[in-house]
N, C-alpha and C. Protein backbone atom coordinates (compact mmCIF):
# COMPACT_ATOMS: atom_id res chain seq x y z
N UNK A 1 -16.63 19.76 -36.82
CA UNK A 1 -16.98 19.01 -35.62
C UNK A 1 -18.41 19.39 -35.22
N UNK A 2 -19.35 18.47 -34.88
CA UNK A 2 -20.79 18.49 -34.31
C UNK A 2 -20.92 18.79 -32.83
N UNK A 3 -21.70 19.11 -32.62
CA UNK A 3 -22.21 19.09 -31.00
C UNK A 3 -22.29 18.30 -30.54
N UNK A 4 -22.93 17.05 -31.06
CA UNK A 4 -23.20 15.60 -30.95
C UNK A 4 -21.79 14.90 -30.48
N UNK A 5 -21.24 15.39 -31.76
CA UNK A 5 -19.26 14.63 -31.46
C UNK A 5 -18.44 15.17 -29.90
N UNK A 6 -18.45 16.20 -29.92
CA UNK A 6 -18.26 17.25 -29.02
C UNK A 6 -18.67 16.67 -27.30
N UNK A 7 -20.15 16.78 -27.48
CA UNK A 7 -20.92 16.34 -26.46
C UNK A 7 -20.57 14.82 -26.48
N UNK A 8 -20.12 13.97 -26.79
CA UNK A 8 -20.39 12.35 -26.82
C UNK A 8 -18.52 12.05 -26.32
N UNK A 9 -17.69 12.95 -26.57
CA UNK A 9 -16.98 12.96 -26.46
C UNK A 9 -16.42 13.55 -24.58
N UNK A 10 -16.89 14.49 -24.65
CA UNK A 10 -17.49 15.19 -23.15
C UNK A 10 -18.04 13.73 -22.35
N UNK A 11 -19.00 13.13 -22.40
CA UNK A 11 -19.56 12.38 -21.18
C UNK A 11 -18.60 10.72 -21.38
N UNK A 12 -17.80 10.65 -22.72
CA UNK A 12 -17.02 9.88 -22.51
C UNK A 12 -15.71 10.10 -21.56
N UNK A 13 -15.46 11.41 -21.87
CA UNK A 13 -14.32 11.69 -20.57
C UNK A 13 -14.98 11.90 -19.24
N UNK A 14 -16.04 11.75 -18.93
CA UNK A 14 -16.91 12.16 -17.73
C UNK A 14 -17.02 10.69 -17.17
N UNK A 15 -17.25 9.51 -17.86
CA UNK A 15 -17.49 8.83 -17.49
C UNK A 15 -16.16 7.80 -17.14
N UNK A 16 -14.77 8.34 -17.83
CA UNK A 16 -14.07 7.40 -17.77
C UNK A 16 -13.10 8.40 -16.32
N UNK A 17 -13.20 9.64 -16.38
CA UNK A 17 -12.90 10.04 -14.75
C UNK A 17 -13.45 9.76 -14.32
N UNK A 18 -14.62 9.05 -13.94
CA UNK A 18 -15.33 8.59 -12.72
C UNK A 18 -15.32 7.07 -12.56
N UNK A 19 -14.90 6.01 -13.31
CA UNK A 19 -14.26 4.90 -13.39
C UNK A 19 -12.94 4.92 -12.80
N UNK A 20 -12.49 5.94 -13.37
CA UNK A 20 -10.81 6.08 -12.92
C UNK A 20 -11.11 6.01 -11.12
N UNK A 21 -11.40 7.27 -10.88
CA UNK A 21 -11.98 7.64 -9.13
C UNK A 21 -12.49 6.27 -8.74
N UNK A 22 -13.37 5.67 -8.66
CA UNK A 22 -14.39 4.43 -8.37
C UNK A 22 -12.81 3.37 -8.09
N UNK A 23 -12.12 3.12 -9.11
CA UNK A 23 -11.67 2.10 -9.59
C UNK A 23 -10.07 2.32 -7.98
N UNK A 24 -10.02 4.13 -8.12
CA UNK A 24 -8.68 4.48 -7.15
C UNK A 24 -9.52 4.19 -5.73
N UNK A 25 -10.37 4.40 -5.18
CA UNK A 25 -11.20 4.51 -4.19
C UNK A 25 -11.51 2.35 -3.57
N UNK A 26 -11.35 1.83 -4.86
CA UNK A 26 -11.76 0.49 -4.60
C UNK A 26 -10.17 -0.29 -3.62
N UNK A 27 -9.68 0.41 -4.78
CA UNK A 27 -7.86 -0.30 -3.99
C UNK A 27 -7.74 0.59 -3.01
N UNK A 28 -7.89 1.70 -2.57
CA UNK A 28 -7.63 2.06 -1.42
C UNK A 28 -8.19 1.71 -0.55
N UNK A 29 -9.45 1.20 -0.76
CA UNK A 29 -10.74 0.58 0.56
C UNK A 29 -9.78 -0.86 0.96
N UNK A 30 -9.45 -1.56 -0.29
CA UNK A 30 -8.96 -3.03 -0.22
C UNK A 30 -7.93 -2.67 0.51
N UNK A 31 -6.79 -1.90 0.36
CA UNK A 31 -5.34 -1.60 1.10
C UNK A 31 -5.65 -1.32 2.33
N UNK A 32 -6.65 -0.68 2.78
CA UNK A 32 -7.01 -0.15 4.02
C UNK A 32 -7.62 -1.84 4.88
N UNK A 33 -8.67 -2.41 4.04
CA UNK A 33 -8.76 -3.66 4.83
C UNK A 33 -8.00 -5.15 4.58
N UNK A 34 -6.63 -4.45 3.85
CA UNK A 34 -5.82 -5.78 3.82
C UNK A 34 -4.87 -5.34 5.10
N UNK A 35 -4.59 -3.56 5.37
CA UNK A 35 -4.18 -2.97 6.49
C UNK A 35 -4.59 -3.85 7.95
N UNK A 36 -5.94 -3.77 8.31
CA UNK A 36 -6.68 -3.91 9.63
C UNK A 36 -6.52 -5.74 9.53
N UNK A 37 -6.25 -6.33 8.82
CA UNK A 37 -6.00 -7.75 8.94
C UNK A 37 -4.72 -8.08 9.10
N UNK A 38 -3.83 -6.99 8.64
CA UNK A 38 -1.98 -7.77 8.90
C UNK A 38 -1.92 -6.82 10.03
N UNK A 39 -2.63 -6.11 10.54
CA UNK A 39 -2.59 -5.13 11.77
C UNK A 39 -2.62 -6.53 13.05
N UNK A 40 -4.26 -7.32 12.79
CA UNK A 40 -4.48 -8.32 13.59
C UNK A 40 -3.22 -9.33 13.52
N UNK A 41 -2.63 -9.11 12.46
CA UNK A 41 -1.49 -10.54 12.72
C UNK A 41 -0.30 -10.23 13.09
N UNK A 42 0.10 -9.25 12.78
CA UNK A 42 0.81 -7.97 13.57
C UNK A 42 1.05 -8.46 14.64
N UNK A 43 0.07 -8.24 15.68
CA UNK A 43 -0.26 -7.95 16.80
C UNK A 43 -0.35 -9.47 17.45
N UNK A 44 -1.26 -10.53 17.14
CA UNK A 44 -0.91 -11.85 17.29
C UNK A 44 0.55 -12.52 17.04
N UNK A 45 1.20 -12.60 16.23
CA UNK A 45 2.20 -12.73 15.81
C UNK A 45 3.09 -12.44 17.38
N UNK A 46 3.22 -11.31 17.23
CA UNK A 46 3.85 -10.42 18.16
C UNK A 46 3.60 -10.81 19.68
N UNK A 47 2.60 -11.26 19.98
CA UNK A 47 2.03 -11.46 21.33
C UNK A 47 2.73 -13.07 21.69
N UNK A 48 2.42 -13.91 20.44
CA UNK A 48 2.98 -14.83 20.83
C UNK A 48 4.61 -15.38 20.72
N UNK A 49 4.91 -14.41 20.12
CA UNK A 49 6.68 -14.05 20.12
C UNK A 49 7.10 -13.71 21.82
N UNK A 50 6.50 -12.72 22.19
CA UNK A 50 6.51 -12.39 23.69
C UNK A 50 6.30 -13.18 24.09
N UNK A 51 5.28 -13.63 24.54
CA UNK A 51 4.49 -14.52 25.95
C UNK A 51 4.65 -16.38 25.43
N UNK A 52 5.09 -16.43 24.89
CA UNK A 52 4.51 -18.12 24.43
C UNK A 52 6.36 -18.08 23.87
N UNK A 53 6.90 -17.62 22.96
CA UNK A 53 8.01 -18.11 22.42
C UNK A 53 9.17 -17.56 23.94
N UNK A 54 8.79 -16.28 24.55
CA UNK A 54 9.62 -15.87 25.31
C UNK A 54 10.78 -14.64 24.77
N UNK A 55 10.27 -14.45 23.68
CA UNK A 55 11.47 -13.76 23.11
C UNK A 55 11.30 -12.04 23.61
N UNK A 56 12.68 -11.77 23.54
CA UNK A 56 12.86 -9.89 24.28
C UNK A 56 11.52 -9.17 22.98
N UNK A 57 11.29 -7.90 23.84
CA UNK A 57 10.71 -7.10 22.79
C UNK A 57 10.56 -6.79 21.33
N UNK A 58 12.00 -6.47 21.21
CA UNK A 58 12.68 -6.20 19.95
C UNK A 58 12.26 -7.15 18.32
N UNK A 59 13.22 -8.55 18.92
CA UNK A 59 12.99 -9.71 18.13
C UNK A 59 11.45 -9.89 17.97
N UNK A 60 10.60 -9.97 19.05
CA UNK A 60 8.91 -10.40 19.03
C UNK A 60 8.58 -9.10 17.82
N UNK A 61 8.56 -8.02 18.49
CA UNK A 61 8.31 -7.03 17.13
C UNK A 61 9.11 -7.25 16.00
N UNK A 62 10.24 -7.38 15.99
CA UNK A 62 10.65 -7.26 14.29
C UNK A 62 9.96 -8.59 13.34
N UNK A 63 10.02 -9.68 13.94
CA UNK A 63 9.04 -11.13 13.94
C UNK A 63 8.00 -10.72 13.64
N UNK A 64 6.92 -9.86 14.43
CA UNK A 64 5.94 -9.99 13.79
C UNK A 64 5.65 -8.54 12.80
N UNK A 65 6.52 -7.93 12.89
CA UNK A 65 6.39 -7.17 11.12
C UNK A 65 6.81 -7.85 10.36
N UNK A 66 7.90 -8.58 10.37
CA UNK A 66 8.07 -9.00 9.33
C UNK A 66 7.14 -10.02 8.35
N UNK A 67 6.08 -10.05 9.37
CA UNK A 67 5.48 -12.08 9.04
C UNK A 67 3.95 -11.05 8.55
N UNK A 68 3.52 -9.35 8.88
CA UNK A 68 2.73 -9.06 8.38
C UNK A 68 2.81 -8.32 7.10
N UNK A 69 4.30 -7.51 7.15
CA UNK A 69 4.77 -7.15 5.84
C UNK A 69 4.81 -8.28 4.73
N UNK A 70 4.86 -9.21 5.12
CA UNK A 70 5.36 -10.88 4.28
C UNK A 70 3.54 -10.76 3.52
N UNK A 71 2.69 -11.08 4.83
CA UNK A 71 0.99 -11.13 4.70
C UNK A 71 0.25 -10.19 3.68
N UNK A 72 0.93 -8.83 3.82
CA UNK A 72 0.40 -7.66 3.53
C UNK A 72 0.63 -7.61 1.88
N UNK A 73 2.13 -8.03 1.80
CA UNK A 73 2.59 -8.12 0.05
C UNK A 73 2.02 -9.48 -0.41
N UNK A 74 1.56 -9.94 0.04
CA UNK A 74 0.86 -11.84 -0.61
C UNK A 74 -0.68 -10.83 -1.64
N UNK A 75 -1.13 -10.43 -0.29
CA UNK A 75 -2.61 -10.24 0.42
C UNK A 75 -2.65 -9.12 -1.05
N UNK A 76 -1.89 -7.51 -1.13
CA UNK A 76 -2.29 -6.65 -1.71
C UNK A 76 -1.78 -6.83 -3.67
N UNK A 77 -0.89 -7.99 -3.86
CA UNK A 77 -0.09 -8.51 -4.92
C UNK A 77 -1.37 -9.32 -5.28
N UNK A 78 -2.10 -10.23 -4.97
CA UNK A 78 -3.68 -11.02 -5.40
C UNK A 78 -4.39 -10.42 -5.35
N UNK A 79 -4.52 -9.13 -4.69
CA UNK A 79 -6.41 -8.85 -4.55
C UNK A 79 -6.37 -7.35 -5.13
N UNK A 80 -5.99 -6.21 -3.79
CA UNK A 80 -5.60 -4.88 -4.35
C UNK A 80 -5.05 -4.35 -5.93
N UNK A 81 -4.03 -5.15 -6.04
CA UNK A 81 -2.72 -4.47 -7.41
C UNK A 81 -2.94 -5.94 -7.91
N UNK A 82 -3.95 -6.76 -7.94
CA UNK A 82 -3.82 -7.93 -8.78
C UNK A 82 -3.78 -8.00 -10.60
N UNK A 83 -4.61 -6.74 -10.71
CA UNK A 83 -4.15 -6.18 -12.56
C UNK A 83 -2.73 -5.44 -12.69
N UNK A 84 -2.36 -5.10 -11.31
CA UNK A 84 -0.73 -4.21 -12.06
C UNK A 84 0.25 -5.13 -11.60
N UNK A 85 0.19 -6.47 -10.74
CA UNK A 85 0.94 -7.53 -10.31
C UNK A 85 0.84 -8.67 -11.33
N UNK A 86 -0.44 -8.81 -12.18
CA UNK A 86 -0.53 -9.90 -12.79
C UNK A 86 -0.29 -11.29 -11.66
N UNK A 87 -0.99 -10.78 -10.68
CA UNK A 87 -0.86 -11.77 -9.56
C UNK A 87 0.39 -12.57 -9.65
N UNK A 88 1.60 -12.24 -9.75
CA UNK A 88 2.70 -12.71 -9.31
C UNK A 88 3.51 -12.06 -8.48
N UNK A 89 3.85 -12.64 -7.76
CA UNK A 89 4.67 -12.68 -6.75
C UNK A 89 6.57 -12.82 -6.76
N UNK A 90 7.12 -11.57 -6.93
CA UNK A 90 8.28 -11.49 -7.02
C UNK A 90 9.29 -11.13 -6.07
N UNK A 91 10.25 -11.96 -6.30
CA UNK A 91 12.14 -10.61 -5.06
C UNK A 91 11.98 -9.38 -5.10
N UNK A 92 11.46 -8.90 -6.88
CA UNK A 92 11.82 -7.88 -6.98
C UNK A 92 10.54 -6.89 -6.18
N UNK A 93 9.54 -6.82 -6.49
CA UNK A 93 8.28 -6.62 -5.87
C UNK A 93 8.48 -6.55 -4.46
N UNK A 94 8.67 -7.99 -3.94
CA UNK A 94 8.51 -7.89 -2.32
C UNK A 94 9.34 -6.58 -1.86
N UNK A 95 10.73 -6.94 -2.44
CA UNK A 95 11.98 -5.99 -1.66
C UNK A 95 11.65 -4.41 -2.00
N UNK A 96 10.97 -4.36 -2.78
CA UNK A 96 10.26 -2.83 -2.92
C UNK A 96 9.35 -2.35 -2.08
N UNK A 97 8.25 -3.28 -1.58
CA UNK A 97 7.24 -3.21 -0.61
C UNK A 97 7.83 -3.34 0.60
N UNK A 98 8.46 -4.15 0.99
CA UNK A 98 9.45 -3.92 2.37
C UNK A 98 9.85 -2.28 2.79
N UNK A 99 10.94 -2.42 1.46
CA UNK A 99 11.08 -0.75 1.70
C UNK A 99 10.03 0.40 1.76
N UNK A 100 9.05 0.25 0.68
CA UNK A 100 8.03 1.02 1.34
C UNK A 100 7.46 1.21 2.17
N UNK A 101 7.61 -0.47 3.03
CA UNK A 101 6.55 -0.05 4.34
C UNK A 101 7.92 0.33 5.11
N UNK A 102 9.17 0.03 5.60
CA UNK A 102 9.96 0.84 6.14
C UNK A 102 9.92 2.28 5.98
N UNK A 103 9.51 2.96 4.49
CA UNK A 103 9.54 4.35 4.72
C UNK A 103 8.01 4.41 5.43
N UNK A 104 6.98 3.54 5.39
CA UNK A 104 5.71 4.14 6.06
C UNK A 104 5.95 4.09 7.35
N UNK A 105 6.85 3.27 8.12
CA UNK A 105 7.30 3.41 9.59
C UNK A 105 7.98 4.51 10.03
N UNK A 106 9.12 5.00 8.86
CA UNK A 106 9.34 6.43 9.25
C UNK A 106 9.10 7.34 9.29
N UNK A 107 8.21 7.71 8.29
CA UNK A 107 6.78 8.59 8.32
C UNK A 107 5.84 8.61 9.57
N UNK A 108 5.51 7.41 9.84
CA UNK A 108 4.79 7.43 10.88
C UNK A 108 5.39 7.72 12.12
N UNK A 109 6.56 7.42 12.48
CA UNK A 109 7.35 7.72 13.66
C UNK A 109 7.16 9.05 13.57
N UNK A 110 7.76 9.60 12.43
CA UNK A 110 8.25 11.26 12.42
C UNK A 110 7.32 12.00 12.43
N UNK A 111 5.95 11.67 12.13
CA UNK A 111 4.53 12.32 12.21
C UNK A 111 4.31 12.14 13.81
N UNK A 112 4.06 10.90 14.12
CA UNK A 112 3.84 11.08 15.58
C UNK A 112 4.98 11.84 16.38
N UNK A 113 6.08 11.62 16.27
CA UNK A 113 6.99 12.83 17.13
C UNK A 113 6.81 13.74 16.60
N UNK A 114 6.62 14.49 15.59
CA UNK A 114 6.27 15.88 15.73
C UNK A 114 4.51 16.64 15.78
N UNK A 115 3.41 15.58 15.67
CA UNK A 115 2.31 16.31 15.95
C UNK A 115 2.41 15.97 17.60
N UNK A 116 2.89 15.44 17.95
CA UNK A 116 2.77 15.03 19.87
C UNK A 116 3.10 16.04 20.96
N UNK A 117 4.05 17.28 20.02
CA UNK A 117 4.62 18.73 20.21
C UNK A 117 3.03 19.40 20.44
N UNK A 118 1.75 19.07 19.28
CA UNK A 118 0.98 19.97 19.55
C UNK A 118 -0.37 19.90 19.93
N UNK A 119 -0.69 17.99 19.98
CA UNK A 119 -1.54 17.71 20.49
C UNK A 119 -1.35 16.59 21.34
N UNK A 120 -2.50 15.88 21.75
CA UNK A 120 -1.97 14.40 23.09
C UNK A 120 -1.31 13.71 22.23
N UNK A 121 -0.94 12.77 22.81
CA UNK A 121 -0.07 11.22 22.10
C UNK A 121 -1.31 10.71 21.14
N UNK A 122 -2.24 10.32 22.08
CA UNK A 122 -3.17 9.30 21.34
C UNK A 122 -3.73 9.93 19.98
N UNK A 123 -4.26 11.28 19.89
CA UNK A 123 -4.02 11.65 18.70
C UNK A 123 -3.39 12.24 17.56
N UNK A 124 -2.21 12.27 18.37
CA UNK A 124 -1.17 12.10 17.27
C UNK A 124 -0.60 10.70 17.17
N UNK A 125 -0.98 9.48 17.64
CA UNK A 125 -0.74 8.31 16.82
C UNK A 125 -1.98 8.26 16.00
N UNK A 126 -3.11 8.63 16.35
CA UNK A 126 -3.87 8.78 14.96
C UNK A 126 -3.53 9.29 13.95
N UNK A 127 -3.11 10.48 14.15
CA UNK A 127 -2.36 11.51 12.65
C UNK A 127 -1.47 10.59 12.11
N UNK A 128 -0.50 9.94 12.87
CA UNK A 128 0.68 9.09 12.23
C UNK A 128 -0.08 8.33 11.51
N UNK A 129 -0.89 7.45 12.23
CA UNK A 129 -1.58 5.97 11.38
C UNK A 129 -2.31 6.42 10.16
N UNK A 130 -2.95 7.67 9.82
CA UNK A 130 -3.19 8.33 8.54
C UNK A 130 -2.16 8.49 7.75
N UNK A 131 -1.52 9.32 8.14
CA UNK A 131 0.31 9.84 7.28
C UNK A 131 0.44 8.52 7.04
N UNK A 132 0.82 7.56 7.66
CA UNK A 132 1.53 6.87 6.79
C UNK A 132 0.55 5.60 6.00
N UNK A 133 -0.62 5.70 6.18
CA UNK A 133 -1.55 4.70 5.60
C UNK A 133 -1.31 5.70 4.01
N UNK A 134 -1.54 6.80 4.09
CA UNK A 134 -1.25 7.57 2.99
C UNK A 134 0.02 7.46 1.85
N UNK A 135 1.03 7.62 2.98
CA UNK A 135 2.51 7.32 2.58
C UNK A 135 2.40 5.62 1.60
N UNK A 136 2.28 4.88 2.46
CA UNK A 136 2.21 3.01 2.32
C UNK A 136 1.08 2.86 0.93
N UNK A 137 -0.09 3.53 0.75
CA UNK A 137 -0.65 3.33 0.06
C UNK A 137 0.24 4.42 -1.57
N UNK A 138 0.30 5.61 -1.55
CA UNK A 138 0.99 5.74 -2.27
C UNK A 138 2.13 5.41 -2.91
N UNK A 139 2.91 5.26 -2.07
CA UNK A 139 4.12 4.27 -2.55
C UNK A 139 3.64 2.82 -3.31
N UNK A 140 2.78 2.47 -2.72
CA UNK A 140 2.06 0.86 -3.64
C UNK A 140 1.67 1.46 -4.39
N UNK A 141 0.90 2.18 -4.95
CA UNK A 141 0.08 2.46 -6.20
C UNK A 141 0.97 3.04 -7.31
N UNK A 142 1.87 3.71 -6.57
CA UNK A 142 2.52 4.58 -7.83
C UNK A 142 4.34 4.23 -8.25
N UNK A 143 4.47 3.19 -7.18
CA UNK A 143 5.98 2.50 -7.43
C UNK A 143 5.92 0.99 -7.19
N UNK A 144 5.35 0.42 -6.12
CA UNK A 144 5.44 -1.09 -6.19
C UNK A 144 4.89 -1.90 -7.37
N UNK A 145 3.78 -1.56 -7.05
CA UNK A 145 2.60 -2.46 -8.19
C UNK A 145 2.33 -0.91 -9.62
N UNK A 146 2.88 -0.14 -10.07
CA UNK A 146 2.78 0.46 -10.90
C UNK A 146 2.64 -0.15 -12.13
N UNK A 147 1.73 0.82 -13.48
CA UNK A 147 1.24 -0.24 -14.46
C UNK A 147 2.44 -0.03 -15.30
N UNK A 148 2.76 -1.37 -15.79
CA UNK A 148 3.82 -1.56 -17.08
C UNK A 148 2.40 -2.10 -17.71
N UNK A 149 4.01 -1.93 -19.07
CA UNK A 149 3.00 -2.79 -20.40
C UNK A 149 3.92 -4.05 -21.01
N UNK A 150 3.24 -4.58 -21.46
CA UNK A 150 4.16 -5.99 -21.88
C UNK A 150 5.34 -5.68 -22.40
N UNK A 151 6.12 -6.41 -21.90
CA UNK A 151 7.62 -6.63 -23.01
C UNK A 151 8.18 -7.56 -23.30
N UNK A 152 9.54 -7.59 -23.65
CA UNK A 152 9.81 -9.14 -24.18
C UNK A 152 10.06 -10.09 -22.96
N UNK A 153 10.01 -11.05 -22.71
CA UNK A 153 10.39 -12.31 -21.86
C UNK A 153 8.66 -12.08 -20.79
N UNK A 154 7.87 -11.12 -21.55
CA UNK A 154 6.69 -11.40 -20.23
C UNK A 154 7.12 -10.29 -19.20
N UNK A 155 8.64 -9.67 -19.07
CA UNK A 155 9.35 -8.55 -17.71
C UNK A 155 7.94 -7.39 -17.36
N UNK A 156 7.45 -7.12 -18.52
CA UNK A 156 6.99 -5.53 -18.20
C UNK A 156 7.93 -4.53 -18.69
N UNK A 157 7.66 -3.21 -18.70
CA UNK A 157 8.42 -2.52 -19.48
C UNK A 157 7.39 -1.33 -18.56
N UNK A 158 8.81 -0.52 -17.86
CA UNK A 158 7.68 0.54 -16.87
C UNK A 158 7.23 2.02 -17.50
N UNK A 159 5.59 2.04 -17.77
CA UNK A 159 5.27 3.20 -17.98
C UNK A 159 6.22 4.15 -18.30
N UNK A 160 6.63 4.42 -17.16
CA UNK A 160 7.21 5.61 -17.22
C UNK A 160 8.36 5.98 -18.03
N UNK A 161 9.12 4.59 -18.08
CA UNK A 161 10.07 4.72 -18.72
C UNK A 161 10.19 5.28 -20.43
N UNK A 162 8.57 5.22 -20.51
CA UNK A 162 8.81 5.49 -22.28
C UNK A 162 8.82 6.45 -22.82
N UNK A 163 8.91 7.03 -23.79
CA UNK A 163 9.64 8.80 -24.24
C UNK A 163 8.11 8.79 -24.40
């Protein structure tokens, strides 16, 4: 083996960890501002469930998560995870992302009730809205939209699954 080989080999792994990083850093920017847009519809949604439809609290909120969780899996299935979605849109997919963002709600609940023990509310709903942007984004990257490789019928065949 050469120095040359050695060395050429070196800035090829140098360069393809820093693609890797670039490439993790790009979907997390996108998840974060597909976040602050189903946040806005969230919140619209929700307002006009209350005040305009009339409906109790409850229903207006579950209404409008549901219609941004709906937004959020369209939104991060085309743009974010559009190479590990193959931009389609599935039952199986959605009902995974549902549940994920249900566990990012319980995360976030359980973060904010227990940092609220040691600092104000308001920033411990900040800590929460981190925890679980963390939580929500991991769970997408490494179970919703995770990379398969082709298999028969077009399904995918999951990474992980292979010896």
């Amino acid at each position: 083996m050469t120095t040359t080989s050695h060395s050429q080999r070196l800035l090829r792994s140098l360069v393809d960890a820093a693609r890797t990083r670039v490439e993790f850093m790009r979907k997390a920017s996108t998840f974060a501002l597909v976040g602050v847009l189903n946040t806005a519809v969230d919140f619209g949604v929700f307002m006009a469930g209350y005040k305009l439809l009339h409906l109790a609290l409850i229903p207006a909120n579950l209404l409008s998560w549901i219609v941004a969780v709906s937004g959020s899996y369209v939104l991060n299935s085309m743009i974010t995870f559009a190479a590990e979605s193959g931009r389609q849109l599935t039952l199986r997919a959605y009902v995974s992302f549902v549940a994920s963002g249900v566990a990012g709600l319980i995360g976030n609940t359980a973060t904010l009730w227990l940092a609220s023990f040691f600092v104000p509310v308001v920033i411990a709903k900040v800590i929460a809205i981190g925890a679980s942007f963390v939580l929500n984004f991991s769970l997408s990257h490494f179970v919703v939209f995770r990379k398969r490789t082709p298999g028969a019928g077009g399904q995918g065949i999951d990474k992980a699954a292979l010896p």
